[in-house]
N, C-alpha and C. Protein backbone atom coordinates (compact mmCIF):
# COMPACT_ATOMS: atom_id res chain seq x y z
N UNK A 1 -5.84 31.81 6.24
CA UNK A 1 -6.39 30.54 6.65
C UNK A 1 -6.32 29.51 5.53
N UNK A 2 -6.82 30.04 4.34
CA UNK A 2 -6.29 28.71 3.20
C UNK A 2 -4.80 28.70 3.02
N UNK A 3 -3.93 29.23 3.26
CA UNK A 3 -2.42 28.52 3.98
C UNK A 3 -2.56 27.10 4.59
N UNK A 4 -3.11 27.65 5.98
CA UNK A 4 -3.12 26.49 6.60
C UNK A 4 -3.74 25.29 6.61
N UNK A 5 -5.53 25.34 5.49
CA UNK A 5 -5.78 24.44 5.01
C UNK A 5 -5.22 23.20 4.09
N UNK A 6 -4.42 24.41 3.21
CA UNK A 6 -3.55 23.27 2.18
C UNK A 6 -2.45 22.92 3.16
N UNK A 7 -2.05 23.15 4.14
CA UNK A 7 -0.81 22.52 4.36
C UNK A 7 -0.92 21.01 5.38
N UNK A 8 -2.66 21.31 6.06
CA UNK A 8 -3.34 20.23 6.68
C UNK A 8 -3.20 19.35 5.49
N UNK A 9 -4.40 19.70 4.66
CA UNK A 9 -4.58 18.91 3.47
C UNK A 9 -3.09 18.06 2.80
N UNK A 10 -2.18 19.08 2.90
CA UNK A 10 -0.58 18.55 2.39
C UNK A 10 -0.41 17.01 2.91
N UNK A 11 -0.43 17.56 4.69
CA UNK A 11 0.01 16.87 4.99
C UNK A 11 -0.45 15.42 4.82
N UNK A 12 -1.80 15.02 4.74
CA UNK A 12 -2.82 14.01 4.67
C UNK A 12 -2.46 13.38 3.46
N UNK A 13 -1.95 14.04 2.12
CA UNK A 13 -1.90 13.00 1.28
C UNK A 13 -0.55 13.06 1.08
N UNK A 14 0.55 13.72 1.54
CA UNK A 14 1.93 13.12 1.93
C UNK A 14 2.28 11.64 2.78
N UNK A 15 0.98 11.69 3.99
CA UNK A 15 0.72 10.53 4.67
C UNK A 15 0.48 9.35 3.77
N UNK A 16 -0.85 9.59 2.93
CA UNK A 16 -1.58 8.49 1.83
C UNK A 16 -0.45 7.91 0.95
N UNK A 17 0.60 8.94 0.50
CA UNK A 17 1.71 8.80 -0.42
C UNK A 17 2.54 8.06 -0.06
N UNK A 18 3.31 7.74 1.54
CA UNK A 18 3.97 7.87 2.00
C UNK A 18 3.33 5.91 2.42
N UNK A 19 2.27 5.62 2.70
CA UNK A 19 1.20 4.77 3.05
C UNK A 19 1.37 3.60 1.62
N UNK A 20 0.73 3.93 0.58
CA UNK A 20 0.80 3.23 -0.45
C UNK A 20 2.10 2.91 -1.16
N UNK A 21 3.12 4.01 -0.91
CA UNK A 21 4.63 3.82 -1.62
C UNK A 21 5.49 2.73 -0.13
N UNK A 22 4.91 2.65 0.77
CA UNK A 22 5.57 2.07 2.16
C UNK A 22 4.83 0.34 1.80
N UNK A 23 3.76 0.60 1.59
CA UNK A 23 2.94 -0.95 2.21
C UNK A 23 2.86 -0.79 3.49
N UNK A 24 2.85 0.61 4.27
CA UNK A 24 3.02 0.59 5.67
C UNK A 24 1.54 -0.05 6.10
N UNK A 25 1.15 -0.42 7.02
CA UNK A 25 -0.34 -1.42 7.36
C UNK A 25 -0.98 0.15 8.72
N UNK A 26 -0.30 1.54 8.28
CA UNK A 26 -0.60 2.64 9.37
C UNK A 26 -1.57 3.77 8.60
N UNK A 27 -3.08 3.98 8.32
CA UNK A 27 -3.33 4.89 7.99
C UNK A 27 -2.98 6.24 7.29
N UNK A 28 -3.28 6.49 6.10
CA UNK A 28 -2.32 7.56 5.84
C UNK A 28 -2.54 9.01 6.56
N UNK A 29 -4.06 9.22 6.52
CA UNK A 29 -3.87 10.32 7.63
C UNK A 29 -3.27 10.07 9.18
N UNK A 30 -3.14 9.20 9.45
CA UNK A 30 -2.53 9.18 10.76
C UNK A 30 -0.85 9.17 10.16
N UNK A 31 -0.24 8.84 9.18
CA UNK A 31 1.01 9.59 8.90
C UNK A 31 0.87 11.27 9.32
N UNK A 32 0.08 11.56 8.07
CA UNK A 32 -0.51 13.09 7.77
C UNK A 32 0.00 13.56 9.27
N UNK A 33 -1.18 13.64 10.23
CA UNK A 33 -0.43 14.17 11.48
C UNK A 33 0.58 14.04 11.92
N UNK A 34 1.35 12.91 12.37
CA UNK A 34 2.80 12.93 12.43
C UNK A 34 3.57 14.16 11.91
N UNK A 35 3.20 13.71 10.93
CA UNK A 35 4.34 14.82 10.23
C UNK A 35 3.95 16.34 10.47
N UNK A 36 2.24 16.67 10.46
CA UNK A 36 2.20 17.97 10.92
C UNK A 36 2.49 18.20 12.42
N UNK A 37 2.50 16.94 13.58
CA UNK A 37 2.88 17.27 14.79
C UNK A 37 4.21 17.66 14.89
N UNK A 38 5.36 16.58 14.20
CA UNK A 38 6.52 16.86 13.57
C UNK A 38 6.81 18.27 13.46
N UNK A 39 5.91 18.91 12.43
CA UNK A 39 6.30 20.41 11.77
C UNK A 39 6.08 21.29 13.19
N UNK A 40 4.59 21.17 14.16
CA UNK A 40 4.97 22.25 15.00
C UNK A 40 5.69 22.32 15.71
N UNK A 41 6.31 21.23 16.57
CA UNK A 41 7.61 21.21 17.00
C UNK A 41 8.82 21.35 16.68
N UNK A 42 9.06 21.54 15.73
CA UNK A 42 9.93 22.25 14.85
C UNK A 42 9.36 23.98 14.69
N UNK A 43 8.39 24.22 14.89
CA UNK A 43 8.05 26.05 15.06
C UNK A 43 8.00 25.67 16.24
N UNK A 44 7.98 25.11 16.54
CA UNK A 44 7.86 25.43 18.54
C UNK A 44 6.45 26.19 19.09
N UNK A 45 4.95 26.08 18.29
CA UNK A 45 4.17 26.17 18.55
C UNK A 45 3.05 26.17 17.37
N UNK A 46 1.89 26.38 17.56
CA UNK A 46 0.72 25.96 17.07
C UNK A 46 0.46 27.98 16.46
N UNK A 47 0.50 27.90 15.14
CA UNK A 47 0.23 29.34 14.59
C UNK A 47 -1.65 29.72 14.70
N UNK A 48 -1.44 31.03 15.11
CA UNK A 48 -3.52 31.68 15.34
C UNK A 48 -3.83 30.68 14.60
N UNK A 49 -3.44 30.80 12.76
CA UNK A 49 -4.32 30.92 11.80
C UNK A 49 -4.91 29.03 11.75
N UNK A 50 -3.69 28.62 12.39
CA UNK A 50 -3.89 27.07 12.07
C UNK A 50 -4.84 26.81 13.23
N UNK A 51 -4.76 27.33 14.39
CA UNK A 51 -5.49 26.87 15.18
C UNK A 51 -7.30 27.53 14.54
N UNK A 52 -7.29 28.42 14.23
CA UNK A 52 -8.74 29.00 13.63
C UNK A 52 -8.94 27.98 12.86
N UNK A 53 -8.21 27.48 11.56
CA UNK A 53 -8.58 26.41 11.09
C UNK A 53 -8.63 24.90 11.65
N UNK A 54 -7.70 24.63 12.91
CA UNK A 54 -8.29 23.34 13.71
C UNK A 54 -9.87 23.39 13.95
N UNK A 55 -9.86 24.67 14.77
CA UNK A 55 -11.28 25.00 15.56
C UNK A 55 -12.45 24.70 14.67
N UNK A 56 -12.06 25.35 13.33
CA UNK A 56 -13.26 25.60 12.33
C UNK A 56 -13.82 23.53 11.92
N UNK A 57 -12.56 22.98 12.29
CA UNK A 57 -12.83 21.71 11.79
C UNK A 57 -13.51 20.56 12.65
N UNK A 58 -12.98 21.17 14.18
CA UNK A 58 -14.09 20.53 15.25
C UNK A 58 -15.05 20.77 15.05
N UNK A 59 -15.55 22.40 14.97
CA UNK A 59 -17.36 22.61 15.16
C UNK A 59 -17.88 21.70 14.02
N UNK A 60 -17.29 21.70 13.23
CA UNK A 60 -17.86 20.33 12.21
C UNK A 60 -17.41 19.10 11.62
N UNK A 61 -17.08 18.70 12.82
CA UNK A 61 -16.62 17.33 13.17
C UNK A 61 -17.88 16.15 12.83
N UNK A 62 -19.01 17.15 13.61
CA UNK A 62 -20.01 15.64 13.40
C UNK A 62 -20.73 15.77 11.68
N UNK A 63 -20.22 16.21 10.91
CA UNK A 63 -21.00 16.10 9.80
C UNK A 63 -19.80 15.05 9.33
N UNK A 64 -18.92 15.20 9.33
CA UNK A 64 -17.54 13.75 8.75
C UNK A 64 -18.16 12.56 8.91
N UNK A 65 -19.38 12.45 9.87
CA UNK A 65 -19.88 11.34 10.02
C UNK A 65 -20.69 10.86 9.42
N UNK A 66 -21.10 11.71 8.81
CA UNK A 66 -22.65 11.43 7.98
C UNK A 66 -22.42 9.74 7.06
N UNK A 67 -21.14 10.42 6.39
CA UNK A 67 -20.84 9.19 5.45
C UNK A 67 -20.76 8.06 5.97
N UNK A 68 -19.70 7.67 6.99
CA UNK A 68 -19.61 6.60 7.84
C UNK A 68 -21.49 5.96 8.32
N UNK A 69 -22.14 6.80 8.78
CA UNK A 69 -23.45 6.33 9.54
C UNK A 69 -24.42 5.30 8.08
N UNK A 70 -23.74 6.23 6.92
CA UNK A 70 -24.61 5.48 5.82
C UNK A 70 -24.37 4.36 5.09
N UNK A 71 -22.79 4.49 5.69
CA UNK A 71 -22.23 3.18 5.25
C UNK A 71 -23.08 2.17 5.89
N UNK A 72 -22.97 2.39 7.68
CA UNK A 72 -23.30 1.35 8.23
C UNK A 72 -24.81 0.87 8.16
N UNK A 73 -25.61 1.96 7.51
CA UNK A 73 -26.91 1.44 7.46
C UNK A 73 -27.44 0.48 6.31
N UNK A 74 -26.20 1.11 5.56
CA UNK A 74 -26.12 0.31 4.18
C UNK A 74 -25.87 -1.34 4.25
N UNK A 75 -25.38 -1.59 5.29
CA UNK A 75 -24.29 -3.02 5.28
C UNK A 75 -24.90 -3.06 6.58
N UNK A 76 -26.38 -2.94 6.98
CA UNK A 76 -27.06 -3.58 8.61
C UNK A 76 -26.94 -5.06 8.67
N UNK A 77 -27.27 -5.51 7.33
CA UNK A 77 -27.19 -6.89 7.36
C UNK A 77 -26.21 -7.76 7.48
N UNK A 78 -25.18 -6.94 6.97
CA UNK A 78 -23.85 -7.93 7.45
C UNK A 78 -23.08 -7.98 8.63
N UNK A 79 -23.22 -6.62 9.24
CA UNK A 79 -23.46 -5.92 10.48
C UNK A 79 -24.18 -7.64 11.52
N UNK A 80 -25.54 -7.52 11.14
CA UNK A 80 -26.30 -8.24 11.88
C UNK A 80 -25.92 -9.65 12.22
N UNK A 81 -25.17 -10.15 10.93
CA UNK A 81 -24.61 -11.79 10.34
C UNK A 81 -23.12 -11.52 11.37
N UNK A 82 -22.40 -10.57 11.42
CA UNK A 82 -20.98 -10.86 12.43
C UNK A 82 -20.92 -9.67 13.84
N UNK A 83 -22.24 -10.20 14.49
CA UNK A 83 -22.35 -9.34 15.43
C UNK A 83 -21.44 -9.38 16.81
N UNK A 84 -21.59 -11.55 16.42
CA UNK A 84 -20.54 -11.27 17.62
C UNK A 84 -19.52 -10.98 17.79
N UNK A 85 -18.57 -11.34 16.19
CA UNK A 85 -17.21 -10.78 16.04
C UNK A 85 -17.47 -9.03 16.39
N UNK A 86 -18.12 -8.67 16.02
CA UNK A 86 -18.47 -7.01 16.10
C UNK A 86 -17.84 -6.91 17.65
N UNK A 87 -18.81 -7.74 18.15
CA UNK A 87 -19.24 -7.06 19.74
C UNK A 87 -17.47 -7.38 20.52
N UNK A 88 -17.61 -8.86 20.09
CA UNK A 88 -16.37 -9.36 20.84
C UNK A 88 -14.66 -8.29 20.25
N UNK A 89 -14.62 -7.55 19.19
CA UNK A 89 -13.38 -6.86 19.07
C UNK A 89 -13.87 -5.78 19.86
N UNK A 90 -14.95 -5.02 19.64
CA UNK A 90 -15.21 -3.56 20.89
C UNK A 90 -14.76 -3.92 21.73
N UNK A 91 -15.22 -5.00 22.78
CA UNK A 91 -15.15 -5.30 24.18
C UNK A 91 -13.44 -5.40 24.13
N UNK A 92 -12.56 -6.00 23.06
CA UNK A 92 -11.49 -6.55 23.32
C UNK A 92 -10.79 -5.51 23.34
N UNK A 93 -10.88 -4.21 22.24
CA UNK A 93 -10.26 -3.27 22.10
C UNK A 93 -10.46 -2.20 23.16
N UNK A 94 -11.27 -2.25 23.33
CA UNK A 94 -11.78 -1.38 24.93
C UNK A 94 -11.01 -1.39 25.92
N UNK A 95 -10.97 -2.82 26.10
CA UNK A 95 -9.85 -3.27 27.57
C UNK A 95 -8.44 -3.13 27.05
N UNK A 96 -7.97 -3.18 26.25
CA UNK A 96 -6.85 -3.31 25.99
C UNK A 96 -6.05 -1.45 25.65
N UNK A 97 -7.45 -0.63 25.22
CA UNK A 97 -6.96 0.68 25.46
C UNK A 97 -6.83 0.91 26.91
N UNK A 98 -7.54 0.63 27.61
CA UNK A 98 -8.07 0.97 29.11
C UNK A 98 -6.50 0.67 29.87
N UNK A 99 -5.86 -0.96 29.31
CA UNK A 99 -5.00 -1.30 30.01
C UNK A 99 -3.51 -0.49 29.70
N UNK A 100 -3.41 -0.43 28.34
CA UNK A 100 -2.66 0.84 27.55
C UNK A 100 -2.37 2.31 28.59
N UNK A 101 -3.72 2.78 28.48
CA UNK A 101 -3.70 4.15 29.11
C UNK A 101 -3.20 4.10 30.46
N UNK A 102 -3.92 2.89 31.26
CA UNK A 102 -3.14 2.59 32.48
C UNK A 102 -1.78 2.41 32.52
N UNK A 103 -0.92 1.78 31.75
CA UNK A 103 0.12 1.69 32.12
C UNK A 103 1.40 2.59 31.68
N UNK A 104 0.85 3.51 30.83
CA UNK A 104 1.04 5.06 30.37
C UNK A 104 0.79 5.67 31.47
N UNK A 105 -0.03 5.94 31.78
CA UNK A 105 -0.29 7.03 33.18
C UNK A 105 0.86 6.49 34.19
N UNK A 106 0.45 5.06 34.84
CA UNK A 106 1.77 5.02 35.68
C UNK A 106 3.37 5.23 35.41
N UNK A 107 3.60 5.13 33.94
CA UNK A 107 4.90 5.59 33.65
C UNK A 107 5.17 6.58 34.17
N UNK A 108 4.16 7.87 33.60
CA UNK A 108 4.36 9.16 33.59
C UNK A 108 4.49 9.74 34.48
N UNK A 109 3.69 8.88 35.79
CA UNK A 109 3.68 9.48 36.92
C UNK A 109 4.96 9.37 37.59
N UNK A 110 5.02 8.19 37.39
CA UNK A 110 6.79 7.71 37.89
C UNK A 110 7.30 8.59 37.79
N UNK A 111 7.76 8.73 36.00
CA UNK A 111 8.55 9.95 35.84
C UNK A 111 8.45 11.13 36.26
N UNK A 112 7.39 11.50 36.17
CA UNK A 112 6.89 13.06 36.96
C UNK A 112 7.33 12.97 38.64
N UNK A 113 7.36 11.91 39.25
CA UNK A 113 7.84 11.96 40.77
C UNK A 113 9.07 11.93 40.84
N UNK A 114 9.43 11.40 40.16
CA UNK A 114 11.15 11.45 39.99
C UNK A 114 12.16 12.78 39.48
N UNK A 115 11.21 13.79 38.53
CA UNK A 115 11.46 14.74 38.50
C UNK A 115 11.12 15.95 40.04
N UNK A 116 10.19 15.40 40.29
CA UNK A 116 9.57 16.39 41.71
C UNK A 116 10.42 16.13 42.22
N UNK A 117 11.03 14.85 42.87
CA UNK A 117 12.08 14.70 43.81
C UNK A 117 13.20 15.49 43.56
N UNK A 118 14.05 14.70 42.02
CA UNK A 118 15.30 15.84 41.66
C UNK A 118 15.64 17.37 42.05
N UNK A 119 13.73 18.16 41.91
CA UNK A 119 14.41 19.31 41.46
C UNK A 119 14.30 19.89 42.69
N UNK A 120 14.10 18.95 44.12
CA UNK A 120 13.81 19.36 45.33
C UNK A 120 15.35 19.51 46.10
């Protein structure tokens, strides 16, 4: 299992590396995955040990938060001073995933009917 930790871990600051040497404006852990989604498709599946270590990292998922919650309690006040910008990007980003996912799903479906038909 510490295999597969360092190679999570790898991947995350290959991302950061990859992030700061780019000027890319994309998260470096969200590289990080890429490239480990990258790698299992290239094994052509998800190994026990990595998945024991996914699993182990959900059940403690909500402690990652701790930090974030103290940030925000830390900075209530500025929080309080751009509430409406606050409120008004949620609401904006909300709809705009909502409309996203919608028009993803209808792709897919397309495509998925178009395959049903073919293979009929």
């Amino acid at each position: 299992m510490l295999f597969y930790l360092t190679v999570i871990l790898a991947c995350q600051l290959i991302g950061e590396l990859i992030t700061v040497a780019s000027g890319l404006p994309i998260p470096g852990p969200v590289i990080g995955m890429v490239l480990l989604l990258a790698g299992l498709l290239i094994k052509g599946g998800i190994p026990e040990d990595l998945a024991t270590v996914g699993d182990a990292f959900l059940t403690n998922l909500s402690l990652l938060f701790v930090p974030a919650g103290v940030g925000v309690m830390l900075h209530i006040a500025l929080i309080g001073e751009e509430g409406l910008a606050i409120t008004l990007a949620l609401i904006g980003s909300t709809l705009a995933t909502i409309a996203v996912t919608a028009v993803v799903m209808r792709l897919l479906s397309r495509s998925a009917d178009a395959a049903d038909s073919e293979a009929e």
